[in-house]
PDB file of N, CA and C in Angstrom:
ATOM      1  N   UNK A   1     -18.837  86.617 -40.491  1.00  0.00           N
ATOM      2  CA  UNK A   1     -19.677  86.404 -39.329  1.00  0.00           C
ATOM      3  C   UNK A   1     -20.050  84.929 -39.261  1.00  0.00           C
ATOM      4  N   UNK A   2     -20.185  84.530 -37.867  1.00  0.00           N
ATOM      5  CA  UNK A   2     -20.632  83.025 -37.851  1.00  0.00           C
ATOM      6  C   UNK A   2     -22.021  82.637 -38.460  1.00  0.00           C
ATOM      7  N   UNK A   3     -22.209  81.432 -38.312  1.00  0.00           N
ATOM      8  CA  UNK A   3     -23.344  81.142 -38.316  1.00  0.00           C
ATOM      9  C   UNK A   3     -24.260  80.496 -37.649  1.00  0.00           C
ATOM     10  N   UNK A   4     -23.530  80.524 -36.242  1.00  0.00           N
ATOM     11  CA  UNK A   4     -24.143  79.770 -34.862  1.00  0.00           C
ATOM     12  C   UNK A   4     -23.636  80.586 -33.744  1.00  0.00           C
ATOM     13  N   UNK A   5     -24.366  79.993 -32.493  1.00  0.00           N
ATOM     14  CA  UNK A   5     -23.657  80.718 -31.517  1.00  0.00           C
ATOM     15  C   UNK A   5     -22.972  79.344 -30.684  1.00  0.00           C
ATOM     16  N   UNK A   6     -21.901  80.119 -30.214  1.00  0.00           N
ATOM     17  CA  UNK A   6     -20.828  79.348 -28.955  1.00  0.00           C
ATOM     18  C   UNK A   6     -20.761  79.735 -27.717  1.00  0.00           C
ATOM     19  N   UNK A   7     -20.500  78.696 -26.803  1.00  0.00           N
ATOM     20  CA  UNK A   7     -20.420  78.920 -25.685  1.00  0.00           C
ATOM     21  C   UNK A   7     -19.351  80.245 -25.440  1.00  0.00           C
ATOM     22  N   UNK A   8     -19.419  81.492 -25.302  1.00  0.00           N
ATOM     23  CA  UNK A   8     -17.764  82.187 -25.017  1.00  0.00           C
ATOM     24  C   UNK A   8     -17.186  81.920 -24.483  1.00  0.00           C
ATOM     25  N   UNK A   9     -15.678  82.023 -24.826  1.00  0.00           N
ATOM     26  CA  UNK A   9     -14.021  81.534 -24.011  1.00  0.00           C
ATOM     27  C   UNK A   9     -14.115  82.647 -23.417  1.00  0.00           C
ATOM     28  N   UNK A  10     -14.225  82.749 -21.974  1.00  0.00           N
ATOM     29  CA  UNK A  10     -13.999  83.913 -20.774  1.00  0.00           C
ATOM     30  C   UNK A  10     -12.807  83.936 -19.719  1.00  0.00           C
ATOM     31  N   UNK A  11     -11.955  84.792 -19.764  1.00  0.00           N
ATOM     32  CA  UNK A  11     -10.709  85.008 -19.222  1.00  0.00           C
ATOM     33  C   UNK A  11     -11.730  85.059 -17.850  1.00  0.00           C
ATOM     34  N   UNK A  12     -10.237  85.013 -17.049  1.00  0.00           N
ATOM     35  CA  UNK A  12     -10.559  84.753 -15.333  1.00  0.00           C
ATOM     36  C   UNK A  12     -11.208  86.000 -15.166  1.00  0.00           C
ATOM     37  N   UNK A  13     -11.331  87.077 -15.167  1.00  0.00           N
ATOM     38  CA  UNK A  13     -12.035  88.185 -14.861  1.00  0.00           C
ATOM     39  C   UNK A  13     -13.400  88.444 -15.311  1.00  0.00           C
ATOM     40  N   UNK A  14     -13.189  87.963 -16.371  1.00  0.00           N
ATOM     41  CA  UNK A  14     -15.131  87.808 -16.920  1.00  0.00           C
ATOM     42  C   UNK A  14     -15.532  87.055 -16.346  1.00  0.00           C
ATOM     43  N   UNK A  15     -15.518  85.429 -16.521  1.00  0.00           N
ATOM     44  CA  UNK A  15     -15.878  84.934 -15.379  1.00  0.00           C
ATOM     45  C   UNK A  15     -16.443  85.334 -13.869  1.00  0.00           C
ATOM     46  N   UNK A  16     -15.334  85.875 -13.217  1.00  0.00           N
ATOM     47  CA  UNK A  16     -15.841  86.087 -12.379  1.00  0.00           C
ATOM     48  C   UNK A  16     -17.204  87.442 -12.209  1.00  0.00           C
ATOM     49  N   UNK A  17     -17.270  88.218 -13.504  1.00  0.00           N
ATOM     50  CA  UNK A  17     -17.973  89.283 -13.518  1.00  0.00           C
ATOM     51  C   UNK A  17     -19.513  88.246 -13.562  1.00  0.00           C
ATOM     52  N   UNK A  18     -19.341  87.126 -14.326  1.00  0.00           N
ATOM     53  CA  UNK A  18     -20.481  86.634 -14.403  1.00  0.00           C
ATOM     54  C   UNK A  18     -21.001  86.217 -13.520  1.00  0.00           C
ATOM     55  N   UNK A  19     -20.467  85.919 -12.559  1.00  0.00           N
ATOM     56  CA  UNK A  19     -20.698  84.681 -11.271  1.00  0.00           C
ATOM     57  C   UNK A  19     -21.358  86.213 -10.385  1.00  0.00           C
ATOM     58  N   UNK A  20     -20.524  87.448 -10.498  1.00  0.00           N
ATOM     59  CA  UNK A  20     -20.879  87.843  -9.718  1.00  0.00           C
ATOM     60  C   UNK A  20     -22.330  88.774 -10.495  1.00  0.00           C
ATOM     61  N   UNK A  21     -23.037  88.537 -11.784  1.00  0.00           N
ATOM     62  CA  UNK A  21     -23.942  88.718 -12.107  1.00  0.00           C
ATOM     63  C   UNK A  21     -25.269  87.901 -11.583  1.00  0.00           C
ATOM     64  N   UNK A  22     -25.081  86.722 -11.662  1.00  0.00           N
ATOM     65  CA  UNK A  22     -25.927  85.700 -11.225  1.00  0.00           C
ATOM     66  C   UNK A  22     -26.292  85.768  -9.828  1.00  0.00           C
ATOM     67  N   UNK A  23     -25.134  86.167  -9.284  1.00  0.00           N
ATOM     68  CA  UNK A  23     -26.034  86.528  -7.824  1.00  0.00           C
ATOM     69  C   UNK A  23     -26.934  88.208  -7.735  1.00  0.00           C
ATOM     70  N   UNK A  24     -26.506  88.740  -8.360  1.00  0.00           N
ATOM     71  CA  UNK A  24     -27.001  90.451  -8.342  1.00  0.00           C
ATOM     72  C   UNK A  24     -28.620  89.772  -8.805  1.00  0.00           C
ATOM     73  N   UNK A  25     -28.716  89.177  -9.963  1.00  0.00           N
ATOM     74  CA  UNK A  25     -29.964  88.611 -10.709  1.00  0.00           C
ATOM     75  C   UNK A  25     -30.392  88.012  -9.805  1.00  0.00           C
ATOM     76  N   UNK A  26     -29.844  87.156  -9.145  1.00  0.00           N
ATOM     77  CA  UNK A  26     -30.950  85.489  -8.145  1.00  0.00           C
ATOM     78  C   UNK A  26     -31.243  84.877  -9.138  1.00  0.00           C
ATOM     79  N   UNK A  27     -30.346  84.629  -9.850  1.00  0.00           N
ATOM     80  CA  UNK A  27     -30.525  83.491 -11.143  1.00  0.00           C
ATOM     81  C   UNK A  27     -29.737  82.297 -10.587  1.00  0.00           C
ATOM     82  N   UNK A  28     -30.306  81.261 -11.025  1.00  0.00           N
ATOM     83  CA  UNK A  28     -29.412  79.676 -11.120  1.00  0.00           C
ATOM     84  C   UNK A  28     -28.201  80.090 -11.791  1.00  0.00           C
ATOM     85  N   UNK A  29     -28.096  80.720 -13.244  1.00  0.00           N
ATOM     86  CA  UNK A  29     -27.130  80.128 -13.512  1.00  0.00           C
ATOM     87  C   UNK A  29     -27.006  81.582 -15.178  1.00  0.00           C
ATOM     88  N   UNK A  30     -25.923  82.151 -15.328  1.00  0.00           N
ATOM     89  CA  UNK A  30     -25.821  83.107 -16.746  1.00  0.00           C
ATOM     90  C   UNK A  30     -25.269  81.969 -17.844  1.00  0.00           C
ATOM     91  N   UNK A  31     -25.712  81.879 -18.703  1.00  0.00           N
ATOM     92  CA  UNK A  31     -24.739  81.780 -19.880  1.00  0.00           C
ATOM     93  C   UNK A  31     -24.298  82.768 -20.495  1.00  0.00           C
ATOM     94  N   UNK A  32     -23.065  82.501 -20.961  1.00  0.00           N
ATOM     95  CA  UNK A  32     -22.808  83.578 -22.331  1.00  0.00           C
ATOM     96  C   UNK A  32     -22.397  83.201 -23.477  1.00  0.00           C
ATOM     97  N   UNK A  33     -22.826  83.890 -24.799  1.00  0.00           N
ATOM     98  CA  UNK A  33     -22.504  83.035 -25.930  1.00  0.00           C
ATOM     99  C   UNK A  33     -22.044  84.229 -27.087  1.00  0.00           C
ATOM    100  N   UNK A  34     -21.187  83.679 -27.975  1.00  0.00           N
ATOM    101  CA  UNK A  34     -20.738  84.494 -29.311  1.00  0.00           C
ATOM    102  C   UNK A  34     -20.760  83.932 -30.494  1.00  0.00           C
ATOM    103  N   UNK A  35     -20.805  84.692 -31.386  1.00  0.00           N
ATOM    104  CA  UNK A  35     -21.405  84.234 -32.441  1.00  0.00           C
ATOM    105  C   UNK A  35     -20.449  83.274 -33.170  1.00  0.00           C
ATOM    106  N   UNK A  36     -20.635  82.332 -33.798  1.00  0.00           N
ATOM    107  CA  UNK A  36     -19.525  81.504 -34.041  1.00  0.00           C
ATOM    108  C   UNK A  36     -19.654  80.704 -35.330  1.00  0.00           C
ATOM    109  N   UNK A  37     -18.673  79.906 -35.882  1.00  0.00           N
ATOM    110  CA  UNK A  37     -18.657  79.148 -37.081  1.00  0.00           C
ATOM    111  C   UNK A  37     -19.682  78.015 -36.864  1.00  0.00           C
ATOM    112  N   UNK A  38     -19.945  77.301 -35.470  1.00  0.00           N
ATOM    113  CA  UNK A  38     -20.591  76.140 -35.418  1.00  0.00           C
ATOM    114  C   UNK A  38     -21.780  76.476 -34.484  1.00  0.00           C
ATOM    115  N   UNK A  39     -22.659  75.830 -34.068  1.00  0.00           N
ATOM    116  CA  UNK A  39     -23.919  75.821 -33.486  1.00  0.00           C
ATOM    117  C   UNK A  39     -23.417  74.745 -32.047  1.00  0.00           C
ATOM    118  N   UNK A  40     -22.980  75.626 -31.509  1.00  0.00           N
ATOM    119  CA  UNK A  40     -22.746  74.605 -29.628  1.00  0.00           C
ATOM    120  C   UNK A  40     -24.045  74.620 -29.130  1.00  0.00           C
ATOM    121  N   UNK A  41     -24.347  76.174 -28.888  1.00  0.00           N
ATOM    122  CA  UNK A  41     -25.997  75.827 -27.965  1.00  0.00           C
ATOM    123  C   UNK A  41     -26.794  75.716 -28.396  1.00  0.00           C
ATOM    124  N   UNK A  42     -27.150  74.668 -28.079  1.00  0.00           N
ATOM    125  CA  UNK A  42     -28.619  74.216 -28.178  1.00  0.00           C
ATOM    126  C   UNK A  42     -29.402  74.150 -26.742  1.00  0.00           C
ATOM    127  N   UNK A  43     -30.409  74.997 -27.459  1.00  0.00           N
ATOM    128  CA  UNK A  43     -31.681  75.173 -26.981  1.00  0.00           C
ATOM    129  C   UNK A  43     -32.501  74.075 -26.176  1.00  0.00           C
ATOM    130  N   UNK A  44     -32.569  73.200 -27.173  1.00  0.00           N
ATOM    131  CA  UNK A  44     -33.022  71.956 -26.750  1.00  0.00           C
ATOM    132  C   UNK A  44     -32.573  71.008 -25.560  1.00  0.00           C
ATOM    133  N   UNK A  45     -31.017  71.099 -25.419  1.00  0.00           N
ATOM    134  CA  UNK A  45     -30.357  70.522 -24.805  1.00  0.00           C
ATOM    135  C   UNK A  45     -30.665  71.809 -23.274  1.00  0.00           C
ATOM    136  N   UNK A  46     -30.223  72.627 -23.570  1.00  0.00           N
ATOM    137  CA  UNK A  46     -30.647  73.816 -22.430  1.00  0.00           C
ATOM    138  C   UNK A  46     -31.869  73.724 -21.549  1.00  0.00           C
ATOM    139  N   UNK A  47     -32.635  73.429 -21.952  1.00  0.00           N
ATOM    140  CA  UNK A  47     -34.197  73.104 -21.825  1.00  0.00           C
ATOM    141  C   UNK A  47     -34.646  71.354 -21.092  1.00  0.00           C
ATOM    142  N   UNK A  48     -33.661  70.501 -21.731  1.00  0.00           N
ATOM    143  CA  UNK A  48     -33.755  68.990 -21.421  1.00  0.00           C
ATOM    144  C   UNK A  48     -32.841  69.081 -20.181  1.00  0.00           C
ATOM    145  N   UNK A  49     -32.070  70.511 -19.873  1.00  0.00           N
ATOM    146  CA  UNK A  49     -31.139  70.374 -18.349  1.00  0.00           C
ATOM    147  C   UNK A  49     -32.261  70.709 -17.389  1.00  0.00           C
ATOM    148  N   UNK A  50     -33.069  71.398 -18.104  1.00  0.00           N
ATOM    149  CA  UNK A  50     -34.389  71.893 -16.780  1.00  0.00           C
ATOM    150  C   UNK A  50     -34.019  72.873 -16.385  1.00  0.00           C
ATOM    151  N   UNK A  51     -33.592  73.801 -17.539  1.00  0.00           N
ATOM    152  CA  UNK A  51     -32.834  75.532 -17.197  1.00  0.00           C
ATOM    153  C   UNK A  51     -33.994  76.326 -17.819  1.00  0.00           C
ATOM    154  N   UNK A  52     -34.540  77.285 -18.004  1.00  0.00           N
ATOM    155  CA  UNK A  52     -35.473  78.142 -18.483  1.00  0.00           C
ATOM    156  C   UNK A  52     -35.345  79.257 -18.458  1.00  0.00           C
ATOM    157  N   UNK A  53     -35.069  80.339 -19.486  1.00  0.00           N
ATOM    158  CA  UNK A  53     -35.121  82.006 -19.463  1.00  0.00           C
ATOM    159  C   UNK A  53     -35.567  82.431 -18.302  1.00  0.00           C
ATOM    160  N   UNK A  54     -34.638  83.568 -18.074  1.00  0.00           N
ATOM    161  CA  UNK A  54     -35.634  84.158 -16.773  1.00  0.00           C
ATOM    162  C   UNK A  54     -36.135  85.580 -17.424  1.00  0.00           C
ATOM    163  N   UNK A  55     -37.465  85.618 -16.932  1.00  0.00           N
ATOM    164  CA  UNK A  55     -37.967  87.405 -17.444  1.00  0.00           C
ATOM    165  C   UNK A  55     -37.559  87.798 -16.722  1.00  0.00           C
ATOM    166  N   UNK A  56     -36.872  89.380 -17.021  1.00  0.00           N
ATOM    167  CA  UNK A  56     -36.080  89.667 -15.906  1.00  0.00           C
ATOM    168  C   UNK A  56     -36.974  91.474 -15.616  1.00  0.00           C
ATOM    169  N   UNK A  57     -36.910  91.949 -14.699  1.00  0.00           N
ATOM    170  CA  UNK A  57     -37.625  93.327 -14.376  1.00  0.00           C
ATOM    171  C   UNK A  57     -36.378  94.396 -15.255  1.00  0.00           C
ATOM    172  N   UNK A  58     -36.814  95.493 -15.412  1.00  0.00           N
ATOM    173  CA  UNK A  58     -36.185  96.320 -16.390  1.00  0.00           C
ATOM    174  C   UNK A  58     -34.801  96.671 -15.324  1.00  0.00           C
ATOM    175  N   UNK A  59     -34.378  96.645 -14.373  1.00  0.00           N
ATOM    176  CA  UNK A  59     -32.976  97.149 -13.586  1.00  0.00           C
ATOM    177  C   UNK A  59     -32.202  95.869 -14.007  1.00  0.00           C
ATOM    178  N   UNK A  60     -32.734  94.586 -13.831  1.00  0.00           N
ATOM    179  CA  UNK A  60     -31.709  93.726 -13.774  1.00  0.00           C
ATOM    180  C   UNK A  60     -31.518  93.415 -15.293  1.00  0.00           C
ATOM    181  N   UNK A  61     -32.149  93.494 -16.520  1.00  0.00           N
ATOM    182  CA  UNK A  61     -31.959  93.476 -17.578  1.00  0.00           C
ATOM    183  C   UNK A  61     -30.403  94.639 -18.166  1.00  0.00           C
ATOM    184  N   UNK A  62     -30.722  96.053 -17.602  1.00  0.00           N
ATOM    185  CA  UNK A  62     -29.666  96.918 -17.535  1.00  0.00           C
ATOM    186  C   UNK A  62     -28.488  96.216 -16.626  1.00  0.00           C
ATOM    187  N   UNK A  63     -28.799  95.483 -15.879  1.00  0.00           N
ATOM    188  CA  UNK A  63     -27.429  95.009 -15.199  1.00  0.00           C
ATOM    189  C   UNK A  63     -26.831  93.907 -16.357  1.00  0.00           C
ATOM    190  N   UNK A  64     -27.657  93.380 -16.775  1.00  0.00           N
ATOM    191  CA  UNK A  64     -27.516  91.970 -17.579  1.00  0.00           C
ATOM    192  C   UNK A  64     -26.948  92.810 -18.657  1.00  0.00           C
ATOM    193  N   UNK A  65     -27.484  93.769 -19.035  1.00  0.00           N
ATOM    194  CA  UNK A  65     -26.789  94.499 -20.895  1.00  0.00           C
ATOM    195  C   UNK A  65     -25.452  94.796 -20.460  1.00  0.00           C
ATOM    196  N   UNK A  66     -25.385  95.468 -19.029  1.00  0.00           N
ATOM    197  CA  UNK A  66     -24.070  96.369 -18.621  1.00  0.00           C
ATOM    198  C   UNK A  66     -23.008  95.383 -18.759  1.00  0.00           C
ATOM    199  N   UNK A  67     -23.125  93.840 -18.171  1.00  0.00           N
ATOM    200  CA  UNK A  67     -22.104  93.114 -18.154  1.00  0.00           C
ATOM    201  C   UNK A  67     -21.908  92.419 -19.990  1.00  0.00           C
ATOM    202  N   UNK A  68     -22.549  92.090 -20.327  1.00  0.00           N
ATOM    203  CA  UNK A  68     -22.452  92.059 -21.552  1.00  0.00           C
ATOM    204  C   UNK A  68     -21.407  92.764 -22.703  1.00  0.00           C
ATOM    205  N   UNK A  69     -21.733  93.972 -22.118  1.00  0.00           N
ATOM    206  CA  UNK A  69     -21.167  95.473 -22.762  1.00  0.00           C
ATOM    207  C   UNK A  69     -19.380  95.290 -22.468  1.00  0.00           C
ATOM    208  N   UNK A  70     -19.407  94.880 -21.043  1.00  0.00           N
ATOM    209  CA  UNK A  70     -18.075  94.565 -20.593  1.00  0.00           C
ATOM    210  C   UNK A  70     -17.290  93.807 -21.094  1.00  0.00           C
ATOM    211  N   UNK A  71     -18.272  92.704 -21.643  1.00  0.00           N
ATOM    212  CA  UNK A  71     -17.068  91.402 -21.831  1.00  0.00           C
ATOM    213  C   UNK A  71     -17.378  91.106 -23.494  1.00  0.00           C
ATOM    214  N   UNK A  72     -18.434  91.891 -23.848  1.00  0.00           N
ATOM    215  CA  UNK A  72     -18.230  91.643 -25.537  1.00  0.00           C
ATOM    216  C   UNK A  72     -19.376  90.309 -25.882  1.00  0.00           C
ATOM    217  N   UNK A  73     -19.865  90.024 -25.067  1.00  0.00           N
ATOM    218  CA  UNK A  73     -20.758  88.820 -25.380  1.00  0.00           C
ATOM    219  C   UNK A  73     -22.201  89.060 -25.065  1.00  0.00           C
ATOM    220  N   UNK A  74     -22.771  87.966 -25.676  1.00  0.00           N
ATOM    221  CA  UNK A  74     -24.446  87.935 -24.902  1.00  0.00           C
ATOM    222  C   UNK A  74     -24.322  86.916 -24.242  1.00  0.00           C
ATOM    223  N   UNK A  75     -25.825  87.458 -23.187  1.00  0.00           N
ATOM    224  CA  UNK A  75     -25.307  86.772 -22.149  1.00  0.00           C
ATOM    225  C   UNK A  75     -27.351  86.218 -21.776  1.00  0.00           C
ATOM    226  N   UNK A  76     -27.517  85.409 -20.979  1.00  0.00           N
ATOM    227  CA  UNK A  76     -28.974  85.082 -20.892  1.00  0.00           C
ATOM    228  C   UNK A  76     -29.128  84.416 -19.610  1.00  0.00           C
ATOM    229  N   UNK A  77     -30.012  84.444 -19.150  1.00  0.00           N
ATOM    230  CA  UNK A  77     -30.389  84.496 -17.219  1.00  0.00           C
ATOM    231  C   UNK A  77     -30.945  82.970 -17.250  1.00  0.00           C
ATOM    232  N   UNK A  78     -30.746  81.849 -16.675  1.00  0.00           N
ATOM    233  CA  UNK A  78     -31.502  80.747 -16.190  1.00  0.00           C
ATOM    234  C   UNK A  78     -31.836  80.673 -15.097  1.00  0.00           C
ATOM    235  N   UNK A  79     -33.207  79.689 -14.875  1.00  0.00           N
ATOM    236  CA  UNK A  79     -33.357  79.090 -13.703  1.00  0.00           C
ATOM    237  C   UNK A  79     -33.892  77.885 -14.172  1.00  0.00           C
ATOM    238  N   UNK A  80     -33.390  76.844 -12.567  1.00  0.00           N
ATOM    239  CA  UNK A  80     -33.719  75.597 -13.106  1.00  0.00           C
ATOM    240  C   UNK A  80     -35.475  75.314 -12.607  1.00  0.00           C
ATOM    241  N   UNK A  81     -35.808  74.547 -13.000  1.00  0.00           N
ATOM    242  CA  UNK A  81     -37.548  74.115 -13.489  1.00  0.00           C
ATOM    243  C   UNK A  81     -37.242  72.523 -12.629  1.00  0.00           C
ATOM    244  N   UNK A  82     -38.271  72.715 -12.013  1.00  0.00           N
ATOM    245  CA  UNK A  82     -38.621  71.617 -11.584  1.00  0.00           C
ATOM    246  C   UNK A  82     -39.296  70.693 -12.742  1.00  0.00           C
TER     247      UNK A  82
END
C-alpha cells in the first residue's frame, strides 16, 4: 500500500463521469485521488488555489460515494473561495 495519495490516472470515461458529477453537485471543481507511493496532493497547495471542501447534504454525498464506487477512487467536492 502507498503512502500518499495521487492525483488518479482516469481513462476518457471516468473523466467524463466526473465532469458530469460536478455539475449534479454545483461544485467548482471534483478531485480524485489514489493511494500512492508519493504524496502529489497537497492540501496546502489546494487551499493556496482558493479551492475549499464542500459539505455536501446527504443525496449528493451518495452521488459522490456512487461515482467513486465506479471508478475505484476517492473523490472530494471543491469550491473556489473568494
Amino acid at each position: 500500500m502507498g503512502s500518499g495519495w495521487t492525483f488518479a490516472d482516469l481513462d476518457p470515461d471516468q473523466l467524463a463521469l466526473v465532469i458530469e458529477t460536478e455539475r449534479n453537485l454545483d461544485t467548482d471543481i471534483v478531485m480524485v485521488y489514489r493511494s500512492g507511493s508519493q504524496r502529489w496532493a497537497d492540501v496546502e497547495r489546494i487551499a493556496a488555489e482558493g479551492l475549499s471542501p464542500v459539505e455536501l447534504e446527504a443525496t449528493q454525498l451518495e452521488r459522490l460515494q456512487g461515482m467513486e464506487r465506479q471508478i475505484g477512487a476517492v473523490a472530494v467536492a471543491y469550491k473556489r473561495v473568494a
